[in-house]
N, C-alpha and C. Protein backbone atom coordinates (compact mmCIF):
# COMPACT_ATOMS: atom_id res chain seq x y z
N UNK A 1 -131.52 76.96 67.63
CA UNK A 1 -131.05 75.62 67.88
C UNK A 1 -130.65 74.95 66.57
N UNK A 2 -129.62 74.26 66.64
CA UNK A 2 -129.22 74.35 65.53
C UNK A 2 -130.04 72.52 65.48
N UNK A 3 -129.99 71.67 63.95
CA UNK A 3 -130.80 70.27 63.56
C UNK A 3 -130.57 69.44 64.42
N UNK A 4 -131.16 68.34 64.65
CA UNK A 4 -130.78 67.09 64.89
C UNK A 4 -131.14 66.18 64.23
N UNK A 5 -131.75 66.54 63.13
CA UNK A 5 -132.05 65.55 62.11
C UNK A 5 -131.35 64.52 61.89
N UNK A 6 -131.32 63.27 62.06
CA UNK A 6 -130.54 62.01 61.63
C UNK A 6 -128.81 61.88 62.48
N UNK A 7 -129.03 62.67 63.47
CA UNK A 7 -127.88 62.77 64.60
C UNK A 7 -127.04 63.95 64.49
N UNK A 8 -127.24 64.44 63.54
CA UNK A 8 -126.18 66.04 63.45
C UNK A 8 -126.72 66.70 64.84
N UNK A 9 -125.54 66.87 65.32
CA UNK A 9 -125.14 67.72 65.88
C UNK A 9 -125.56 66.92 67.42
N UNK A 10 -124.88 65.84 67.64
CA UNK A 10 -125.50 64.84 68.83
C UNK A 10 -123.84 63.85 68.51
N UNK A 11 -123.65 64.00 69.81
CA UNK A 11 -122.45 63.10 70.13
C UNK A 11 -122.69 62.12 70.87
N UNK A 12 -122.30 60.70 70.24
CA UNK A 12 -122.83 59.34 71.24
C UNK A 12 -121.80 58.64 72.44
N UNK A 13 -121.55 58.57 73.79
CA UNK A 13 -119.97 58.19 74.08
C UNK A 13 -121.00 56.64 74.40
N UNK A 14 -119.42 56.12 74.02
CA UNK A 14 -119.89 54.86 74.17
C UNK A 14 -118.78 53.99 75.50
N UNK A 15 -119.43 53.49 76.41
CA UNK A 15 -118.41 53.00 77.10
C UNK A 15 -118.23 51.39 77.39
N UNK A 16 -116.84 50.97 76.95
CA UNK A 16 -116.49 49.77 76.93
C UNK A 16 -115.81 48.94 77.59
N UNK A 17 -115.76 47.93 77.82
CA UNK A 17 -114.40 47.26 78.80
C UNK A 17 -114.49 45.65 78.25
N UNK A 18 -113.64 45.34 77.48
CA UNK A 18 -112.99 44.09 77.16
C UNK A 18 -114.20 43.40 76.28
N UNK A 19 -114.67 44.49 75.32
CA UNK A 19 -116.16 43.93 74.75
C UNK A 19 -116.23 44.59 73.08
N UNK A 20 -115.31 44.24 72.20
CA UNK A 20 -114.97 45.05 71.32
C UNK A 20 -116.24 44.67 70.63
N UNK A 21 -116.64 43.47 70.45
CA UNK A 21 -117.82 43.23 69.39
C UNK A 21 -119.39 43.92 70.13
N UNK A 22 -118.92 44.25 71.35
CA UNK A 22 -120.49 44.74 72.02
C UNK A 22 -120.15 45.73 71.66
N UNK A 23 -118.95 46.49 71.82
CA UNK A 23 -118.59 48.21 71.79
C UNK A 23 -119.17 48.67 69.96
N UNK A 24 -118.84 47.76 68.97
CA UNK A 24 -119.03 47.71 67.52
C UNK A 24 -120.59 47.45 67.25
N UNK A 25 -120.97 46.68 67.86
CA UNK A 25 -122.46 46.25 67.87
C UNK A 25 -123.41 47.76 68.19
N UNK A 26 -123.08 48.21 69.46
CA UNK A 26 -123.79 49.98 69.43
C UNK A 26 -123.24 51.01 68.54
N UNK A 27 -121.95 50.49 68.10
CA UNK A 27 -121.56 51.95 67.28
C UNK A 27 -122.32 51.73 65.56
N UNK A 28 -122.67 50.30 65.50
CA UNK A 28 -123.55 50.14 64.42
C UNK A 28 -124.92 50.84 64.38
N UNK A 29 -125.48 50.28 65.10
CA UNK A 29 -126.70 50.62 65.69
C UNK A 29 -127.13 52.38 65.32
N UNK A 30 -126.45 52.66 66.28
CA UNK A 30 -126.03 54.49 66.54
C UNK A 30 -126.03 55.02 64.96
N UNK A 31 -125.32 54.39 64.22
CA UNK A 31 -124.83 54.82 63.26
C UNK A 31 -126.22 54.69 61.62
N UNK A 32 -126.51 53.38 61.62
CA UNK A 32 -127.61 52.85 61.55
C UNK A 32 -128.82 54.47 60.86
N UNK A 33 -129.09 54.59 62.55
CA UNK A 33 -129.98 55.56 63.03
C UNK A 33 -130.02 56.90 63.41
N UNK A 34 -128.25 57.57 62.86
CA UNK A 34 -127.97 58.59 63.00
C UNK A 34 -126.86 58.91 62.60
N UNK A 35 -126.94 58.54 61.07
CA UNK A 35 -125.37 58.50 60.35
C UNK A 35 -125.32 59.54 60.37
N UNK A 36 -125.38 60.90 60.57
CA UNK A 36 -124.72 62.55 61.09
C UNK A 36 -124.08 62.15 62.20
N UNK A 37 -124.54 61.37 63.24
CA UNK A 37 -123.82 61.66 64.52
C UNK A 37 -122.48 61.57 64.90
N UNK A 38 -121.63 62.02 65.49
CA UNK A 38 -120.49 61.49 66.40
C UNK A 38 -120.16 60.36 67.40
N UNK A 39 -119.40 59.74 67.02
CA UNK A 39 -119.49 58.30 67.94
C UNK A 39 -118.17 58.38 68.63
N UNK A 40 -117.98 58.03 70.03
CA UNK A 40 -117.15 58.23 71.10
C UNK A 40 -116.73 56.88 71.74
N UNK A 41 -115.96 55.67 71.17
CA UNK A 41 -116.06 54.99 71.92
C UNK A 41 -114.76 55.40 73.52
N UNK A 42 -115.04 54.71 74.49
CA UNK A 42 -114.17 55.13 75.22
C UNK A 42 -113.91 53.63 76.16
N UNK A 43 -112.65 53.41 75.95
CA UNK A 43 -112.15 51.89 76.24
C UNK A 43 -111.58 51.78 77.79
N UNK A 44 -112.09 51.04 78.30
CA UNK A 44 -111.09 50.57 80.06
C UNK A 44 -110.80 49.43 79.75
N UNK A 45 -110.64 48.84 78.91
CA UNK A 45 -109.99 47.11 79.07
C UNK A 45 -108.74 47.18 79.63
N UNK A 46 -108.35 46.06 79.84
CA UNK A 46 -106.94 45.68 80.70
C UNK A 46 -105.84 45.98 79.36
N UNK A 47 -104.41 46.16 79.79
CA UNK A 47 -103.52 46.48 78.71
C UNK A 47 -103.24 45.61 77.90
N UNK A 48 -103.39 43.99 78.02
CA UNK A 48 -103.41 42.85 77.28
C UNK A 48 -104.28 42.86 76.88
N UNK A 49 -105.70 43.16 76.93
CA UNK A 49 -106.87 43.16 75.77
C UNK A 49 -106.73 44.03 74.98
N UNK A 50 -106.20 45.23 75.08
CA UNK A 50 -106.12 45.99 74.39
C UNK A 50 -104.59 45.73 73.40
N UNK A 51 -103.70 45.08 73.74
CA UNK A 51 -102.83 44.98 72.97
C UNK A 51 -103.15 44.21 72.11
N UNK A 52 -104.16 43.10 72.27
CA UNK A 52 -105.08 42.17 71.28
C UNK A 52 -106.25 42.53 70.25
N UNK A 53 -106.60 43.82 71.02
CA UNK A 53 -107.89 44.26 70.03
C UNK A 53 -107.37 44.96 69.17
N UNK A 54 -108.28 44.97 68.12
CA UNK A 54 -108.88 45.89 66.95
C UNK A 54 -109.78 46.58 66.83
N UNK A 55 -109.87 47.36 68.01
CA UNK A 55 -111.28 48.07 68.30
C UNK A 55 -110.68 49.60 67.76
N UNK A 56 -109.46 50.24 68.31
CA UNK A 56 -108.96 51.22 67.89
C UNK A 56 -108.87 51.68 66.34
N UNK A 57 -108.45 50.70 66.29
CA UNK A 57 -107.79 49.81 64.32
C UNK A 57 -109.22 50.37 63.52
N UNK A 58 -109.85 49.84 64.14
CA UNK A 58 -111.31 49.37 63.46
C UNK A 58 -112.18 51.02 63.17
N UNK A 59 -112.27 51.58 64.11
CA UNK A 59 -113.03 52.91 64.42
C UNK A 59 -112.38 54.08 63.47
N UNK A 60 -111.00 53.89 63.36
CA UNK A 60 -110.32 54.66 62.57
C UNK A 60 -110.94 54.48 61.62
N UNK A 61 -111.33 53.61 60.55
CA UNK A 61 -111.49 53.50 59.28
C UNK A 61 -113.18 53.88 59.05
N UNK A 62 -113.56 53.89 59.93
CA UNK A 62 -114.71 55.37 59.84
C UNK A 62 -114.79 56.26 59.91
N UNK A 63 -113.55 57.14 60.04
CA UNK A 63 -113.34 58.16 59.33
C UNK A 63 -113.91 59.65 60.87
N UNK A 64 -114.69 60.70 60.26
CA UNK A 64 -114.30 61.25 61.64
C UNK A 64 -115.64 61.38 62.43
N UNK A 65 -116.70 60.32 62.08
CA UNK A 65 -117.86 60.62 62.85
C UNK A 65 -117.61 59.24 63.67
N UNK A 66 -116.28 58.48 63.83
CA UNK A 66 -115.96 57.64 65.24
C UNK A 66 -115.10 58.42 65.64
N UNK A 67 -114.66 57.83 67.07
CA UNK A 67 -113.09 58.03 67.42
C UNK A 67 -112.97 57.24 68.66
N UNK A 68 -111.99 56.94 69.11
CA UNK A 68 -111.37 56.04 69.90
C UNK A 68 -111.13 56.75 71.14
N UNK A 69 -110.60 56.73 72.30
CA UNK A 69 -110.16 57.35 73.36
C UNK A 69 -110.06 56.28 74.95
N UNK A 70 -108.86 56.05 74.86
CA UNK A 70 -108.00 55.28 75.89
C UNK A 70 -108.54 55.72 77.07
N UNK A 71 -109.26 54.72 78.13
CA UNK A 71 -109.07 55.04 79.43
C UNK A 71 -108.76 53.70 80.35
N UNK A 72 -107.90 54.29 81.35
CA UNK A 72 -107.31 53.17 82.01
C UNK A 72 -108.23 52.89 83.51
N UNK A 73 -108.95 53.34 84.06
CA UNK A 73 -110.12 53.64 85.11
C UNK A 73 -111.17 52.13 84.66
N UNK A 74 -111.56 51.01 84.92
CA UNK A 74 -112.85 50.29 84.42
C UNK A 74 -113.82 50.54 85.29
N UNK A 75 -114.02 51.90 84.76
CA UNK A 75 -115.60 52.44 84.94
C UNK A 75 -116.22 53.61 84.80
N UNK A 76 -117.59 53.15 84.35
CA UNK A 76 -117.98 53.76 82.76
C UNK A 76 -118.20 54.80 83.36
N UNK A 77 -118.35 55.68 84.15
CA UNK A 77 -118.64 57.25 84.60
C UNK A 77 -117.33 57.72 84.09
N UNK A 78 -116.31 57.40 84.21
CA UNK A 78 -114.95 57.40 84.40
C UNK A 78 -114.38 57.54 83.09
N UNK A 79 -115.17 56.44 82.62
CA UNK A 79 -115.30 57.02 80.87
C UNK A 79 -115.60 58.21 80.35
N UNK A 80 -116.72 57.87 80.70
CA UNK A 80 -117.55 59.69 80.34
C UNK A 80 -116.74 60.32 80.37
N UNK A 81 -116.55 60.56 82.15
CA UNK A 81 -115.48 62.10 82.26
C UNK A 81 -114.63 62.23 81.14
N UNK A 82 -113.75 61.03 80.78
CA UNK A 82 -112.55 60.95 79.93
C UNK A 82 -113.10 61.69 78.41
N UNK A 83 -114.15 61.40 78.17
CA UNK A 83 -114.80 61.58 76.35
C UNK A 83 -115.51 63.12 76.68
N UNK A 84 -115.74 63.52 77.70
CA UNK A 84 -116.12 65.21 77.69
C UNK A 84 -115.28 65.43 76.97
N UNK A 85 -114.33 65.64 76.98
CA UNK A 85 -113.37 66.71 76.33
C UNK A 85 -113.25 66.43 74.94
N UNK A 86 -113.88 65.08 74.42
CA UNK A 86 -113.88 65.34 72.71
C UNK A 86 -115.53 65.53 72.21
N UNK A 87 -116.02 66.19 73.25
CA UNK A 87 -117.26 66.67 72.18
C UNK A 87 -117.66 67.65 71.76
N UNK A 88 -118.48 67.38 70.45
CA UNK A 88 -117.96 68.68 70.14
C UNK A 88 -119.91 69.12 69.80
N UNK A 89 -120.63 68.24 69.54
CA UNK A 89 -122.09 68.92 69.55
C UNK A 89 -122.78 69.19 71.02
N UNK A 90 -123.90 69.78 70.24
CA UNK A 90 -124.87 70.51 71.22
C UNK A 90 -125.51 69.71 72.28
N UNK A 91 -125.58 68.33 71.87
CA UNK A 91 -125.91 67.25 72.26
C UNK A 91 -125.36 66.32 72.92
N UNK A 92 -125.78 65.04 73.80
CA UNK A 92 -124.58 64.07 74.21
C UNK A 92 -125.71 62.81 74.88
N UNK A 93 -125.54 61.86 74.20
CA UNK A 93 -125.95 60.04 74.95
C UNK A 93 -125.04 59.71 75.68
N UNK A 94 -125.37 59.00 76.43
CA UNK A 94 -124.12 57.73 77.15
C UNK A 94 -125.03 56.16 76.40
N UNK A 95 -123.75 55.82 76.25
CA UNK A 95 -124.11 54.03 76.39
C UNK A 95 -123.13 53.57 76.76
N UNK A 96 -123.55 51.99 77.20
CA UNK A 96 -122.59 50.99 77.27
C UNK A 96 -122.27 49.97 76.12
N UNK A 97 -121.45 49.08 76.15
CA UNK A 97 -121.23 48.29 75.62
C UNK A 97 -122.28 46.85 75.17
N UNK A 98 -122.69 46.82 76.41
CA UNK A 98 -123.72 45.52 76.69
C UNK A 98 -124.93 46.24 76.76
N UNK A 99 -125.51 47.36 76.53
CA UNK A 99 -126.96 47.49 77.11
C UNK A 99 -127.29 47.72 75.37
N UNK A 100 -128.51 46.49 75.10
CA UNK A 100 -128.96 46.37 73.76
C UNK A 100 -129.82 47.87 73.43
N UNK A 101 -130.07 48.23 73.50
CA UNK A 101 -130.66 49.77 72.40
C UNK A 101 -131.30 49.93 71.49
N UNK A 102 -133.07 49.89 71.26
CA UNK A 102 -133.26 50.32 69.86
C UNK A 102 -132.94 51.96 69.49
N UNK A 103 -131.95 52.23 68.42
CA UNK A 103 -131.84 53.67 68.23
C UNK A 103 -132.62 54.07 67.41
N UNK A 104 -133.54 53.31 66.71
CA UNK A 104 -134.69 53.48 66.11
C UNK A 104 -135.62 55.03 66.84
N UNK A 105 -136.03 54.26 68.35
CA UNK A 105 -136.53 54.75 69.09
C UNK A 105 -135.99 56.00 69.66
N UNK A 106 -134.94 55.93 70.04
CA UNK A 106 -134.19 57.15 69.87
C UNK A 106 -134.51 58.22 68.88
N UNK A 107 -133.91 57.99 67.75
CA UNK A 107 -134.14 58.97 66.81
C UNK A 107 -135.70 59.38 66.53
N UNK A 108 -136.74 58.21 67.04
CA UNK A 108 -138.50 58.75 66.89
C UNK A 108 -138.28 59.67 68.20
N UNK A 109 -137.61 59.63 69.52
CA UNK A 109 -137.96 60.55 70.36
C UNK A 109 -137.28 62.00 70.13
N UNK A 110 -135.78 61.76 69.43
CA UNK A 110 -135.34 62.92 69.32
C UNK A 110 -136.13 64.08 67.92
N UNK A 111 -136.78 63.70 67.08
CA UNK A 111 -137.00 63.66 65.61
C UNK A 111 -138.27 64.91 66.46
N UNK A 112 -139.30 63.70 66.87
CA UNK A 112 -139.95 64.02 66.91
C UNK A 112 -140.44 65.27 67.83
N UNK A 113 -139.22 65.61 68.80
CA UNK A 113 -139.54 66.59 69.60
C UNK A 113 -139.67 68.19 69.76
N UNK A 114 -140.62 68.50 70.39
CA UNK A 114 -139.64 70.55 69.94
C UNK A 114 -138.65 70.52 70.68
N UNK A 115 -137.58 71.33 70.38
CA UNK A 115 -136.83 71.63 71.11
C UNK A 115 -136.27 71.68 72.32
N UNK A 116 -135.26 71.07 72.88
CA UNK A 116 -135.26 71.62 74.41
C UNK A 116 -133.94 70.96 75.07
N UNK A 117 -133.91 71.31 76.08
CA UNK A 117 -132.41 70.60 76.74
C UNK A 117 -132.44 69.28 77.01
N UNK A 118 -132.93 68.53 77.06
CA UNK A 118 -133.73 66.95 77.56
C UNK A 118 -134.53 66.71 76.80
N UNK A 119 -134.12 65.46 76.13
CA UNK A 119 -135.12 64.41 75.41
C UNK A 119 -135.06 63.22 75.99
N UNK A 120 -135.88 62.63 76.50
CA UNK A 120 -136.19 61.59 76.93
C UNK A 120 -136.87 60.43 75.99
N UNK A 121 -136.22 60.03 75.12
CA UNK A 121 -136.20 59.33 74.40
C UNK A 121 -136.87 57.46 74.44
N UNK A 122 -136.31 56.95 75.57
CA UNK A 122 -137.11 55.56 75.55
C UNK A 122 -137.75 55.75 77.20
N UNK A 123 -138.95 56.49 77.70
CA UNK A 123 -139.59 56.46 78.85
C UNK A 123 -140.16 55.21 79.18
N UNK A 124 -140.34 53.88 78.12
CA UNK A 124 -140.71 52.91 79.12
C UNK A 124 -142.26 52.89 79.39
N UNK A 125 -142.52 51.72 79.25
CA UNK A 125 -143.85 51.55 80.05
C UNK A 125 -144.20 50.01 80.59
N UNK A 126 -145.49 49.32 80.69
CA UNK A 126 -145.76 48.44 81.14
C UNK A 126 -145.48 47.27 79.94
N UNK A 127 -145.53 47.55 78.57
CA UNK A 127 -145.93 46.72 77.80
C UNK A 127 -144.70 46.72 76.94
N UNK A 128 -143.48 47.09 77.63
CA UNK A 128 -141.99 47.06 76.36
C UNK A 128 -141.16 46.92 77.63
N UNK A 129 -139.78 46.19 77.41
CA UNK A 129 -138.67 46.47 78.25
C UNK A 129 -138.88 47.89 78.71
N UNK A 130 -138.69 48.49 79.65
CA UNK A 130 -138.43 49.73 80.41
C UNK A 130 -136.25 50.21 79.55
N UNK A 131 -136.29 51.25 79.12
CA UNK A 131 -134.75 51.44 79.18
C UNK A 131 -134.51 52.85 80.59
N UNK A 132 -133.58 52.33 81.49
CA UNK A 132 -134.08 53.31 82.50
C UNK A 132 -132.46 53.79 82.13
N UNK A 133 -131.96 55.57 83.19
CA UNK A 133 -130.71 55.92 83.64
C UNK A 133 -130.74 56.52 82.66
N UNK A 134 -129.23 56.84 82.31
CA UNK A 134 -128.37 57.64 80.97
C UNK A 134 -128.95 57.44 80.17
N UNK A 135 -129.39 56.19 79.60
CA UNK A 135 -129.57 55.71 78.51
C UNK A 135 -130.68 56.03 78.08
N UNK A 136 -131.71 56.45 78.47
CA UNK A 136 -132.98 56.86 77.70
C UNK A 136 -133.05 58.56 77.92
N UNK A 137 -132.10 59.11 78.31
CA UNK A 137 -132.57 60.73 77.61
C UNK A 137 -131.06 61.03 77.25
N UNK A 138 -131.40 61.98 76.15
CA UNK A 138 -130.72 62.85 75.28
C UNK A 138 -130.22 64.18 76.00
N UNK A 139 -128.97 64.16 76.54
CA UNK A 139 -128.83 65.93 77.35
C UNK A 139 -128.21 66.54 76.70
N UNK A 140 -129.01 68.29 76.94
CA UNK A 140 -127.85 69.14 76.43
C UNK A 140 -126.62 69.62 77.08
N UNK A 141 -125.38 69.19 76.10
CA UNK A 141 -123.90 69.68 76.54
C UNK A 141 -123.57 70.35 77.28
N UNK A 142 -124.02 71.60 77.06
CA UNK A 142 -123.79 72.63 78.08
C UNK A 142 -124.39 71.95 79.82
N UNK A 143 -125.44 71.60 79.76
CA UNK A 143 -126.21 71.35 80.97
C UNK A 143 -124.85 70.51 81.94
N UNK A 144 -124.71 69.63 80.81
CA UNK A 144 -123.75 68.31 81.51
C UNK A 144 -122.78 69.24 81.85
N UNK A 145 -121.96 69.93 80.85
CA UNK A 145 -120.88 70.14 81.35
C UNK A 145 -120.58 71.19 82.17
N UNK A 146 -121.82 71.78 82.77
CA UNK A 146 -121.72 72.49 83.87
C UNK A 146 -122.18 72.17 85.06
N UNK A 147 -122.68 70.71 85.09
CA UNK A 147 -123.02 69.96 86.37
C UNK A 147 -121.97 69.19 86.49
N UNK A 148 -121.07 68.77 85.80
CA UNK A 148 -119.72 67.80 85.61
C UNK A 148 -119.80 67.03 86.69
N UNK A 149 -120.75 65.90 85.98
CA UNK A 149 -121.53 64.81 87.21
C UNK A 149 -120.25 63.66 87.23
N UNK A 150 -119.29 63.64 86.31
CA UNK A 150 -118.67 62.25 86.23
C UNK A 150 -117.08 62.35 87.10
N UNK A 151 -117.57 64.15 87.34
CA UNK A 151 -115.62 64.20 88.44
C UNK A 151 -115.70 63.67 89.29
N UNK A 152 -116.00 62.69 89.68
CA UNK A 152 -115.97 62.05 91.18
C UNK A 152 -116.82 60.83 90.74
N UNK A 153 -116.43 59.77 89.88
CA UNK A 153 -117.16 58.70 89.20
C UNK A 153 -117.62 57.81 90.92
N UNK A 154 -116.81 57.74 91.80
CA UNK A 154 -117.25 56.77 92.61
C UNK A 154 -118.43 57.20 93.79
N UNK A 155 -118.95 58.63 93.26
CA UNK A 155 -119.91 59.31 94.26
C UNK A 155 -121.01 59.96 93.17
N UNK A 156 -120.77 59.51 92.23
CA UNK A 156 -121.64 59.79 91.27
C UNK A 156 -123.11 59.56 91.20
N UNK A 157 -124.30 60.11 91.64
CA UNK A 157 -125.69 59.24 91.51
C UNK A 157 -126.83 59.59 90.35
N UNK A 158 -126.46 59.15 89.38
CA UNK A 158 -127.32 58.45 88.50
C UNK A 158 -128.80 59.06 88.78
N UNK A 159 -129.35 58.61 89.50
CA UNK A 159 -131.21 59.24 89.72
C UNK A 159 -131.21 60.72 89.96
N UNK A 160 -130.21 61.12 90.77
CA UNK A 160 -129.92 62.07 91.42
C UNK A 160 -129.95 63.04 90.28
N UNK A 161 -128.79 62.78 89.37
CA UNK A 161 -128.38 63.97 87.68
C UNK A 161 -129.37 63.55 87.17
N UNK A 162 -130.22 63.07 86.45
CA UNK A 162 -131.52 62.80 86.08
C UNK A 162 -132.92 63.49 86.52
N UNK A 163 -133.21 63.31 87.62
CA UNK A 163 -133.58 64.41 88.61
C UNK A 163 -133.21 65.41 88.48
N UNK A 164 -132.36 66.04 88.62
CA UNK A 164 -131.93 67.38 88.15
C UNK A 164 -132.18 68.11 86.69
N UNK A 165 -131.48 67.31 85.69
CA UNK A 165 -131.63 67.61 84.79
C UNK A 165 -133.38 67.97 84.45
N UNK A 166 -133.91 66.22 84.49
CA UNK A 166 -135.01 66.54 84.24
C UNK A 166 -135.77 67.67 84.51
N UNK A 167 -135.89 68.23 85.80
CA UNK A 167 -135.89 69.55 86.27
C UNK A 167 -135.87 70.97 86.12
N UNK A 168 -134.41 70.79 85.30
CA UNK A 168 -133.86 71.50 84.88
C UNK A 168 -134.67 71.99 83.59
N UNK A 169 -134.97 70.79 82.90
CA UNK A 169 -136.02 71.23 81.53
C UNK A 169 -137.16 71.44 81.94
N UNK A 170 -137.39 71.65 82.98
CA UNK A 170 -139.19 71.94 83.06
C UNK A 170 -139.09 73.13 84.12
N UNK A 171 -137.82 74.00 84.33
CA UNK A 171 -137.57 75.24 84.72
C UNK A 171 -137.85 75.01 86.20
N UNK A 172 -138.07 73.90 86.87
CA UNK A 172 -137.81 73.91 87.93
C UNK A 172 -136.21 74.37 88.69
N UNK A 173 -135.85 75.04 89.85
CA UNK A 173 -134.67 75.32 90.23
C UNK A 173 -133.90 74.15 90.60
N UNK A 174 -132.76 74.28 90.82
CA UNK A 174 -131.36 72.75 90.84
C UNK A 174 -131.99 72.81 92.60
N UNK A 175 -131.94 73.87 93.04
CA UNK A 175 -132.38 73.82 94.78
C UNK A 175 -133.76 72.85 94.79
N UNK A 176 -134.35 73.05 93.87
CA UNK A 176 -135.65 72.07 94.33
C UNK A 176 -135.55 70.74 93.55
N UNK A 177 -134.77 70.74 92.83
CA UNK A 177 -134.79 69.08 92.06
C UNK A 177 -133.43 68.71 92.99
N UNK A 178 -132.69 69.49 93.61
CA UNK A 178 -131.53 68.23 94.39
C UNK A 178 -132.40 67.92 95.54
């Protein structure tokens, strides 16, 4: 397995819609806490926000651990699907735009773990915000991209690929976690 030390080899997609300073606000963050990583933003704003923003503009000049990627769909599964095809580590997050994130925590769950296809990174409890969905585990690439949960964004279920996955890392069969 190859590091994940400080985000190498972990691709972040980030999904946005008409929220350039929220979309910049996580790619800080991310970055922050895993300057190795790859950052993915992936845009649905309307064609007039986008003819107004500097979100594209902006990502460029970080050189090649951002990148930009146009989608015309506003919605964030839809995203995803769209940013599969530029990743390139072993690894892969989803975020949104608006969902605040310590990546702090992140990187203590990924850092700290052995190895494996699933890191579950912010599990939540009684005594902290809960971060639930995509957003609190770490999957491996391959896994995703052979369940290719986001081709059909409007039948897509969330608990359901989670469930699975999770599953999936604890060698349970896809027949008994679907």
């Amino acid at each position: 397995m190859k590091t994940l030390n400080k985000g190498q080899n972990i691709d972040f997609i980030i999904a946005t819609h008409e929220d350039d300073a929220g979309a910049l606000s996580r790619v800080s963050a991310i970055s922050s806490s895993f300057p190795l990583a790859r950052i993915i933003v992936v845009d649905s704003s309307s064609t007039t926000y986008k003819s107004q923003s500097r979100l594209a503009s902006t990502l460029k000049t970080l050189g090649t651990r951002a990148s930009y990627v146009d989608c015309d769909t506003p919605c964030r599964y839809s995203c995803y699907q769209k940013a599969m095809a530029n990743l390139q580590g072993d690894y892969v997050a989803f975020r949104t735009h608006h969902k605040l994130m310590d990546e702090t925590l992140t990187a203590l769950g990924v850092n700290t773990s052995e190895p494996a296809d699933v890191f579950v990174t912010h599990p939540g409890d009684e005594t902290q915000q809960s971060v639930a969905g995509l957003e609190a585990i770490v999957f491996n690439r391959s896994f995703v991209e052979q369940n290719n949960p986001f081709s059909e964004p409007a039948n897509f279920d969330e608990k359901k690929f989670i469930d699975t996955a999770l599953g999936a890392a604890r060698g349970v069969s896809k027949a008994v976690a679907a």
